[in-house]
C-alpha atoms as a PDB file:
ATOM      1  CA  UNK A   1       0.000   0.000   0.000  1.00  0.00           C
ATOM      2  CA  UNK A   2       1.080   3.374  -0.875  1.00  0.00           C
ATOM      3  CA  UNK A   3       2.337   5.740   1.603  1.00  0.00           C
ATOM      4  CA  UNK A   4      -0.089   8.277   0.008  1.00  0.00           C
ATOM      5  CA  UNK A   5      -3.036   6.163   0.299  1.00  0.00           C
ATOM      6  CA  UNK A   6      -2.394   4.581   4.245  1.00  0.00           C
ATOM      7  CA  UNK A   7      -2.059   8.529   4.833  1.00  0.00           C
ATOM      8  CA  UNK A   8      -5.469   9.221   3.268  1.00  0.00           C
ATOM      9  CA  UNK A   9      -6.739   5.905   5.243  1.00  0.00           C
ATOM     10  CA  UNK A  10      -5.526   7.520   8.471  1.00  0.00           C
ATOM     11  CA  UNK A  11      -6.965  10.643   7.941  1.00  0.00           C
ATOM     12  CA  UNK A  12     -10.586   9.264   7.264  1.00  0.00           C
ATOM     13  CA  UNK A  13     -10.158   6.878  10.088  1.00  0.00           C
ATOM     14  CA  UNK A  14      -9.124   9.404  12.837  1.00  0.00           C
ATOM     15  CA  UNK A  15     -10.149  12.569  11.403  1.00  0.00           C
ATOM     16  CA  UNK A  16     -13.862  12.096  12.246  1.00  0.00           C
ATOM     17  CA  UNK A  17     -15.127  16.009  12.529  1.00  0.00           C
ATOM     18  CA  UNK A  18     -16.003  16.640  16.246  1.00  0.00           C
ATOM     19  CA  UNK A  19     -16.233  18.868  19.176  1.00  0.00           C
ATOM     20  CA  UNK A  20     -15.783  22.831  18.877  1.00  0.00           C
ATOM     21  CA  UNK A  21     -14.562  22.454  14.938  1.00  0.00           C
ATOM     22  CA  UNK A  22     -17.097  20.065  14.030  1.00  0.00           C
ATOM     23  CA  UNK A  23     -19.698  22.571  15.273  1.00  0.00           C
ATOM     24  CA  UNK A  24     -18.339  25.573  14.127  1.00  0.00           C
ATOM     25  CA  UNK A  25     -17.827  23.948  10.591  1.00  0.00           C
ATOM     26  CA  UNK A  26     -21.608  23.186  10.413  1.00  0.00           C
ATOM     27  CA  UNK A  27     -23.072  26.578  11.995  1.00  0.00           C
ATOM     28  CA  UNK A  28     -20.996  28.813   9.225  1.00  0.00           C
ATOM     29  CA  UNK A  29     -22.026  25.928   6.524  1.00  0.00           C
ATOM     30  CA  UNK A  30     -25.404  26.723   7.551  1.00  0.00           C
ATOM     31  CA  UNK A  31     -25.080  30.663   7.892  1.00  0.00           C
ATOM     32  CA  UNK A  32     -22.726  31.354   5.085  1.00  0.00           C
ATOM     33  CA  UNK A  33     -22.800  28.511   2.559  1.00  0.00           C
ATOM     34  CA  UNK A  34     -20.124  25.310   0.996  1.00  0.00           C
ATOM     35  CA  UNK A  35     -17.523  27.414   0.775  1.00  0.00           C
ATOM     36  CA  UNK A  36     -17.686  28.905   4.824  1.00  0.00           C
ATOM     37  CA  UNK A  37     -17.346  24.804   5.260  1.00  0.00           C
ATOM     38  CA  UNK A  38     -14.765  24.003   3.060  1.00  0.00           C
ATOM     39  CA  UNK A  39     -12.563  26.799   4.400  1.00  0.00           C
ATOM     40  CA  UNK A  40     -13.521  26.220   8.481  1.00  0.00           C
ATOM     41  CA  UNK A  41     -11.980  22.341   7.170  1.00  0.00           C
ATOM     42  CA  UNK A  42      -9.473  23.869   4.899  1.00  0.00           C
ATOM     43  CA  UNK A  43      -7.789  25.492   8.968  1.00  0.00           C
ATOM     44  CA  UNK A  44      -8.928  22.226  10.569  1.00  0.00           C
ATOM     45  CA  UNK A  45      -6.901  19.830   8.110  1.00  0.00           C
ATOM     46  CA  UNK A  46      -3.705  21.978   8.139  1.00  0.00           C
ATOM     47  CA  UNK A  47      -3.627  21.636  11.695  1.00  0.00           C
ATOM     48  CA  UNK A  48      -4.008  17.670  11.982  1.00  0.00           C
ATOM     49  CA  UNK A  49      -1.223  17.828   9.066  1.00  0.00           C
ATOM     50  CA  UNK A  50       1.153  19.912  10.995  1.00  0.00           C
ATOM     51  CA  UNK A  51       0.829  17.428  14.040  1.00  0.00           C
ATOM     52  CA  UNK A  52       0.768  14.652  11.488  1.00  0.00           C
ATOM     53  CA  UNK A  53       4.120  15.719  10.246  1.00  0.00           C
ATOM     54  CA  UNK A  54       5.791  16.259  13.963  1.00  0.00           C
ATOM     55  CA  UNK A  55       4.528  13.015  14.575  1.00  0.00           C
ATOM     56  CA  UNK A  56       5.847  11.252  11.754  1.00  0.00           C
ATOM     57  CA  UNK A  57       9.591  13.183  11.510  1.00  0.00           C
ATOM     58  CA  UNK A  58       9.705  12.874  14.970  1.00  0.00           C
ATOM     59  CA  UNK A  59      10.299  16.408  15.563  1.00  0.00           C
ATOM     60  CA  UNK A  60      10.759  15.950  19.571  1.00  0.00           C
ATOM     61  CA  UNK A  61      11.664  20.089  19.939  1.00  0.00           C
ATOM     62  CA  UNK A  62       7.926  21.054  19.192  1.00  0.00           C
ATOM     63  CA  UNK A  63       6.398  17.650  20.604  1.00  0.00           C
ATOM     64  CA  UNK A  64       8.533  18.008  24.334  1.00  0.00           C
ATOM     65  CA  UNK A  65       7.443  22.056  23.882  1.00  0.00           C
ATOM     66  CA  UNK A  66       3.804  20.698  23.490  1.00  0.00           C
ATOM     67  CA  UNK A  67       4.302  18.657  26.579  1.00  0.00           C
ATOM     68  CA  UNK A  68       5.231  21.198  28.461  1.00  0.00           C
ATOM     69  CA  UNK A  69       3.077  23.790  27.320  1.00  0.00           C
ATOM     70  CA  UNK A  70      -0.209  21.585  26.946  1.00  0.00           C
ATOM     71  CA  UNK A  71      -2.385  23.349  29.905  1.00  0.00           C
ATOM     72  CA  UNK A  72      -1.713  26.824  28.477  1.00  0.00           C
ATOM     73  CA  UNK A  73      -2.001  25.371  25.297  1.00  0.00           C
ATOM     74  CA  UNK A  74      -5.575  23.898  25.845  1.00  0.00           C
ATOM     75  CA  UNK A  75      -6.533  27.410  28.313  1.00  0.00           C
ATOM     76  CA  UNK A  76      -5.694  29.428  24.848  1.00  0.00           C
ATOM     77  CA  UNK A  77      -8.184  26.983  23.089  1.00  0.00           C
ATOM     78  CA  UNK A  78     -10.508  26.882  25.144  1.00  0.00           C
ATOM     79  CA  UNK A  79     -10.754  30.914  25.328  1.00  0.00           C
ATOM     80  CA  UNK A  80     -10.692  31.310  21.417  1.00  0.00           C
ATOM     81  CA  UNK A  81     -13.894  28.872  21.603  1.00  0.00           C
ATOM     82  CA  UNK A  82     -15.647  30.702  24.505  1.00  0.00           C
ATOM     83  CA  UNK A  83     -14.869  33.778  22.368  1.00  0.00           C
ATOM     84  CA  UNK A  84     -16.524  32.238  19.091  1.00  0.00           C
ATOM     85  CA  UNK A  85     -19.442  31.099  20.884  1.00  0.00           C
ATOM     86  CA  UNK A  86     -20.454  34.367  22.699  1.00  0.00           C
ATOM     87  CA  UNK A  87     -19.999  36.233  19.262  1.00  0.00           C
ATOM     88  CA  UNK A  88     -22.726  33.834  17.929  1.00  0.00           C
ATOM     89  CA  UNK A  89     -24.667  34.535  20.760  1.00  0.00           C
ATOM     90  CA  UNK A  90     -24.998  38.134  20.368  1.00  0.00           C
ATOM     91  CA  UNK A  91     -25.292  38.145  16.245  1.00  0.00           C
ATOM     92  CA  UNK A  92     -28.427  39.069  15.467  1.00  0.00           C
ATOM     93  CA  UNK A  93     -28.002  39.303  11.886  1.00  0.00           C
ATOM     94  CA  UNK A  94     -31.467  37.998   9.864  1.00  0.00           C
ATOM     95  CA  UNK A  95     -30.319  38.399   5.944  1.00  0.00           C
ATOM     96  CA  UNK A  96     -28.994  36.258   4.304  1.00  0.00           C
ATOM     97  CA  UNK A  97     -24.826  36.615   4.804  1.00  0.00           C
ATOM     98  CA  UNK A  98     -21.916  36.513   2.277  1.00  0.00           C
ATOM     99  CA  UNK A  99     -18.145  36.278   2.514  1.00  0.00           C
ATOM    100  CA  UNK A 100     -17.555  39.597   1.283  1.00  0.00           C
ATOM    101  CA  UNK A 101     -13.656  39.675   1.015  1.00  0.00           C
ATOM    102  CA  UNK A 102     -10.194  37.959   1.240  1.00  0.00           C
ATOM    103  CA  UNK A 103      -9.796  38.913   4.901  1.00  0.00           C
ATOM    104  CA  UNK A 104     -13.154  36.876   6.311  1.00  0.00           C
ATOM    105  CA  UNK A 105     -12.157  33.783   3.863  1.00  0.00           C
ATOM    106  CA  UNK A 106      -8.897  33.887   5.833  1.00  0.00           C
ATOM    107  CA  UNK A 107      -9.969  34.476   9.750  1.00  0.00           C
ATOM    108  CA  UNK A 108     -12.570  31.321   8.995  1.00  0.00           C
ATOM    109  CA  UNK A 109      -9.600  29.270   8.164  1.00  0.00           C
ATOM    110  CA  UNK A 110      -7.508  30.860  10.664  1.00  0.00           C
ATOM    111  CA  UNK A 111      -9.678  30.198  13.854  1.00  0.00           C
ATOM    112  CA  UNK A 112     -10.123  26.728  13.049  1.00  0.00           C
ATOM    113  CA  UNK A 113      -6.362  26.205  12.375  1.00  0.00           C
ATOM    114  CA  UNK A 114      -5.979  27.777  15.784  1.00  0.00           C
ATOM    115  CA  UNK A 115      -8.415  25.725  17.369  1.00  0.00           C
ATOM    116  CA  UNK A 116      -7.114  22.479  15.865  1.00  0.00           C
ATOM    117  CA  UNK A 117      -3.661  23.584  17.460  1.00  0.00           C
ATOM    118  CA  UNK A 118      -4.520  23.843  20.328  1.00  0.00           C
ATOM    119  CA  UNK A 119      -5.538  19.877  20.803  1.00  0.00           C
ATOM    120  CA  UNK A 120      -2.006  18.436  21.467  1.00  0.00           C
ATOM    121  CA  UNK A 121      -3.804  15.059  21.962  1.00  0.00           C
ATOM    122  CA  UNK A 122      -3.743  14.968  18.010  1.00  0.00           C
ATOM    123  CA  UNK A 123      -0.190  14.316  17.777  1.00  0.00           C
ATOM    124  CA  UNK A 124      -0.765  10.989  19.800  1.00  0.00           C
ATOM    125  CA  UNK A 125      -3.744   9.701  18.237  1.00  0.00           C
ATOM    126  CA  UNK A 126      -1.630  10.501  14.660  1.00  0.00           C
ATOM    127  CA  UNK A 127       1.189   8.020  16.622  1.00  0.00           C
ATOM    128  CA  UNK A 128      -1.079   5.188  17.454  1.00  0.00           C
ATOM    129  CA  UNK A 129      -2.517   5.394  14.056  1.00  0.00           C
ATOM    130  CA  UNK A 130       0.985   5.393  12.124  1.00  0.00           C
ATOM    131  CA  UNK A 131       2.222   2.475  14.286  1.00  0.00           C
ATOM    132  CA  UNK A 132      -1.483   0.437  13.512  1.00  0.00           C
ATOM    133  CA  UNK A 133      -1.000   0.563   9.553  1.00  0.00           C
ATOM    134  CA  UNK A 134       2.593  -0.379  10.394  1.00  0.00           C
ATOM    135  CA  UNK A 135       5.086   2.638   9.496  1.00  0.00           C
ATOM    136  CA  UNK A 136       8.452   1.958   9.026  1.00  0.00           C
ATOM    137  CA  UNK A 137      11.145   3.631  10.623  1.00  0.00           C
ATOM    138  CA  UNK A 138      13.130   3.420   7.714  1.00  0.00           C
ATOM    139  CA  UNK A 139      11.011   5.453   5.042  1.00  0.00           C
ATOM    140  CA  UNK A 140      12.745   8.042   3.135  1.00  0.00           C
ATOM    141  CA  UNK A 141      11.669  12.097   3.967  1.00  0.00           C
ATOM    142  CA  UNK A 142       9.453  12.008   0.622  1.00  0.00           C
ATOM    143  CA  UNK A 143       7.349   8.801   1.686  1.00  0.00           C
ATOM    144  CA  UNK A 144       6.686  10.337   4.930  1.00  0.00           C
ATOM    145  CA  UNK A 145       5.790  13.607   3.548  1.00  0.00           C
ATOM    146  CA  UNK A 146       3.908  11.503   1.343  1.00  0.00           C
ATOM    147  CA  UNK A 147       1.926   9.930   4.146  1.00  0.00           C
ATOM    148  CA  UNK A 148       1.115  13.871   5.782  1.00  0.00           C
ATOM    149  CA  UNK A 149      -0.358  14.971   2.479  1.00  0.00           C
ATOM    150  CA  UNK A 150      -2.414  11.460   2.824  1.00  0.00           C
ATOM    151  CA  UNK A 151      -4.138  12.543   5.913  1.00  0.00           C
ATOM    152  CA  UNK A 152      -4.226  15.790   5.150  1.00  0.00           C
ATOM    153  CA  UNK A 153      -6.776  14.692   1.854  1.00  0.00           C
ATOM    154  CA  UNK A 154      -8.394  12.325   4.325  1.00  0.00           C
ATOM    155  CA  UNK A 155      -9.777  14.597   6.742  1.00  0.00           C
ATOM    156  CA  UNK A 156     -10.812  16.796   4.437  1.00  0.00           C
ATOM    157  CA  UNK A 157     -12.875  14.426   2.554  1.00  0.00           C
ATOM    158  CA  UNK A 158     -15.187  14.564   5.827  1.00  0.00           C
ATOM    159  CA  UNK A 159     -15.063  18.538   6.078  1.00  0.00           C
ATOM    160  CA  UNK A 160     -16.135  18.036   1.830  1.00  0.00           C
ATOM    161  CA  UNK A 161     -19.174  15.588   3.290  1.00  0.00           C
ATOM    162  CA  UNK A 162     -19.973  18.703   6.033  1.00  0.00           C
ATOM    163  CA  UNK A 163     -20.135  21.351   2.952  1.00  0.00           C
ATOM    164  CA  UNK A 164     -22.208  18.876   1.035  1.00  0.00           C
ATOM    165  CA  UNK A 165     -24.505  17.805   2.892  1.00  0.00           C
ATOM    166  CA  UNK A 166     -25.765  20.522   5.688  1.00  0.00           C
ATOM    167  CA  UNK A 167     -26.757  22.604   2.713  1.00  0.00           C
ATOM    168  CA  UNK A 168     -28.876  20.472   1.615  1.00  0.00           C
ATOM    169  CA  UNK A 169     -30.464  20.036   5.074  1.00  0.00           C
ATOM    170  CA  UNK A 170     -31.102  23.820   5.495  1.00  0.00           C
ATOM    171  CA  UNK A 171     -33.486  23.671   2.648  1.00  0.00           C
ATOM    172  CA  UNK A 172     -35.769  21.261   4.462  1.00  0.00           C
ATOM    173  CA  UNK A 173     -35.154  23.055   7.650  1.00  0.00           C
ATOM    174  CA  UNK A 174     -36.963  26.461   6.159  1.00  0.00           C
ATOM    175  CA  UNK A 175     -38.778  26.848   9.674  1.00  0.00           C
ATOM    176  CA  UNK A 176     -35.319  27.694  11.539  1.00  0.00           C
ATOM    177  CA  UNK A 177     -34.159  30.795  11.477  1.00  0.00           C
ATOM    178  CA  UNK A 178     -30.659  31.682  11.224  1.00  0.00           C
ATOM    179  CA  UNK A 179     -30.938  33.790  14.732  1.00  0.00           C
ATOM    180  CA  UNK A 180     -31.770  30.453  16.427  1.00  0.00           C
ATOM    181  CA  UNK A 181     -29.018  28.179  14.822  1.00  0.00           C
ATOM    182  CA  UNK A 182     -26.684  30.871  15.763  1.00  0.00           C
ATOM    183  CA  UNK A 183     -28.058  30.725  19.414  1.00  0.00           C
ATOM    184  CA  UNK A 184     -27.557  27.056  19.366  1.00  0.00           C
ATOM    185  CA  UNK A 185     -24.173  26.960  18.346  1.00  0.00           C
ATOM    186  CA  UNK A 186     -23.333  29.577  20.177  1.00  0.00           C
ATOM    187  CA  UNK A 187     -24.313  27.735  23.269  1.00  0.00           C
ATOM    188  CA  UNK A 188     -22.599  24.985  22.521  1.00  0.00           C
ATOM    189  CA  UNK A 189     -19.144  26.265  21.849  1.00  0.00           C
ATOM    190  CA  UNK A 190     -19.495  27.739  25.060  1.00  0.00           C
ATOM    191  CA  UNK A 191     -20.335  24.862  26.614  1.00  0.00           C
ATOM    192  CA  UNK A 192     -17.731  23.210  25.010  1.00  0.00           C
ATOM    193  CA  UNK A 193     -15.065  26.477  25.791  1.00  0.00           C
ATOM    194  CA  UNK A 194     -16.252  25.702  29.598  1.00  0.00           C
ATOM    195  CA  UNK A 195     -15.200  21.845  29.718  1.00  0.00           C
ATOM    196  CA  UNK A 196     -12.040  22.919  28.517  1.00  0.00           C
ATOM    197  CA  UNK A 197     -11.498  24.786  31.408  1.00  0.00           C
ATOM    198  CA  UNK A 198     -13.213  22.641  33.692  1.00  0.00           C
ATOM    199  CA  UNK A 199     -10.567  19.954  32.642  1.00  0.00           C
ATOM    200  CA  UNK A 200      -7.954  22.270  32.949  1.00  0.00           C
ATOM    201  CA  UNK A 201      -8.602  22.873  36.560  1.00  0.00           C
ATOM    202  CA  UNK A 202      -9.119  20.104  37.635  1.00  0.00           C
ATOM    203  CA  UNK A 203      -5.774  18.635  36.733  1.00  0.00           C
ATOM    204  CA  UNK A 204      -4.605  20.391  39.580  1.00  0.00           C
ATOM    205  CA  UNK A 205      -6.934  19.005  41.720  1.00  0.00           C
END
C-alpha cells in the first residue's frame, strides 16, 4: 500500500469532525454557505497535518514544547472557543450573509487552524494510528511527507461531506431561522469552551 493512500486511510479513520470544529464547521455551513465549510476544514486539516508531520519526523523540539506547554495550550483553546461562541450569541443578523472579502475567507480558516492547534492530543492519536497501519522507521523524507499529504486529503474528505450535505439540510429546515441556529451553536461552543477549562482545573486538583 502506498504511503499516500495509508495517509489518506488515516486521515478518514481518525479525522472524524467533532467537538468545537465540528460545530463551528456546520453553523458557518449553515449561515454562510459550501464554501464557509470548506474553508472552516481547509484550517482544521492543516492543523491535523502539521501534528501529522511532527509526529511522523519525529520532531521531539515542538512535541517536548507541546508537553510542556499543553495546559496553556488547551486554556488558549478553550478561550478562542468561549470567544466564538459568545460572538454567535450576540449576532443578530437575519439576511442572508456573504463572505464579502479575502480577509473573512482567511480568519474562517484561521480560527479553526488555531483551534485544531490547540488539541495536542492529536499528535498521539496521529502516533497510534501510524504504528497500527505499520510505518516503518526506515522510510525516506518524501514517503513520509507523502503519508502527511495522505491525511491531510483524508480529513478533508469529511469537512467536503460537512459542505455537502448541511446545505442540503437547510433547505428542508426552512422553519429555523438563522438567529436560532446561531443561538444554538453559540451555546454549545461555550459549553464546550467551559469543559475545557473545567478539565484544565481540575488537573490540579
Amino acid at each position: 500500500m502506498s504511503y499516500l493512500l495509508q495517509g489518506f486511510l488515516i486521515g478518514v479513520l481518525f479525522g472524524v469532525p467533532g467537538g468545537a470544529i465540528g460545530a463551528l464547521t456546520v453553523q458557518r455551513t449553515f449561515y454562510y454557505g459550501r464554501r464557509a465549510g470548506l474553508l472552516t476544514g481547509l484550517g482544521s486539516s492543516c492543523a491535523d497535518s502539521f501534528y501529522a508531520c511532527v509526529g511522523i519526523f519525529g520532531i521531539t523540539l515542538i512535541s517536548d514544547f507541546i508537553a510542556r506547554h499543553e495546559t496553556v495550550i488547551h486554556i488558549a483553546g478553550g478561550s478562542l472557543i468561549l470567544f466564538i461562541g459568545v460572538r454567535l450569541l450576540l449576532r443578530k443578523q437575519e439576511a442572508e450573509p456573504e463572505i464579502k472579502n479575502a480577509a473573512e475567507s482567511a480568519g474562517m480558516c484561521l480560527s479553526s487552524f488555531l483551534i485544531g492547534m490547540t488539541n495536542p492530543a492529536t499528535i498521539f492519536i496521529f502516533l497510534l494510528a501510524f504504528s497500527y497501519f505499520g510505518f516503518s522507521a526506515g522510510a525516506t523524507a518524501a514517503q513520509r511527507l507523502m503519508m502527511v499529504c495522505g491525511v491531510f486529503f483524508g480529513t478533508y474528505v469529511w469537512w467536503g461531506v460537512i459542505a455537502l450535505v448541511v446545505p442540503m439540510v437547510r433547505k428542508k429546515a426552512v422553519k429555523f431561522k438563522i438567529s436560532y441556529m446561531n443561538r444554538v451553536f453559540g451555546t454549545l461552543l461555550c459549553l464546550l469552551g467551559v469543559i475545557v477549562f473545567v478539565k484544565c482545573i481540575a488537573e490540579y486538583i
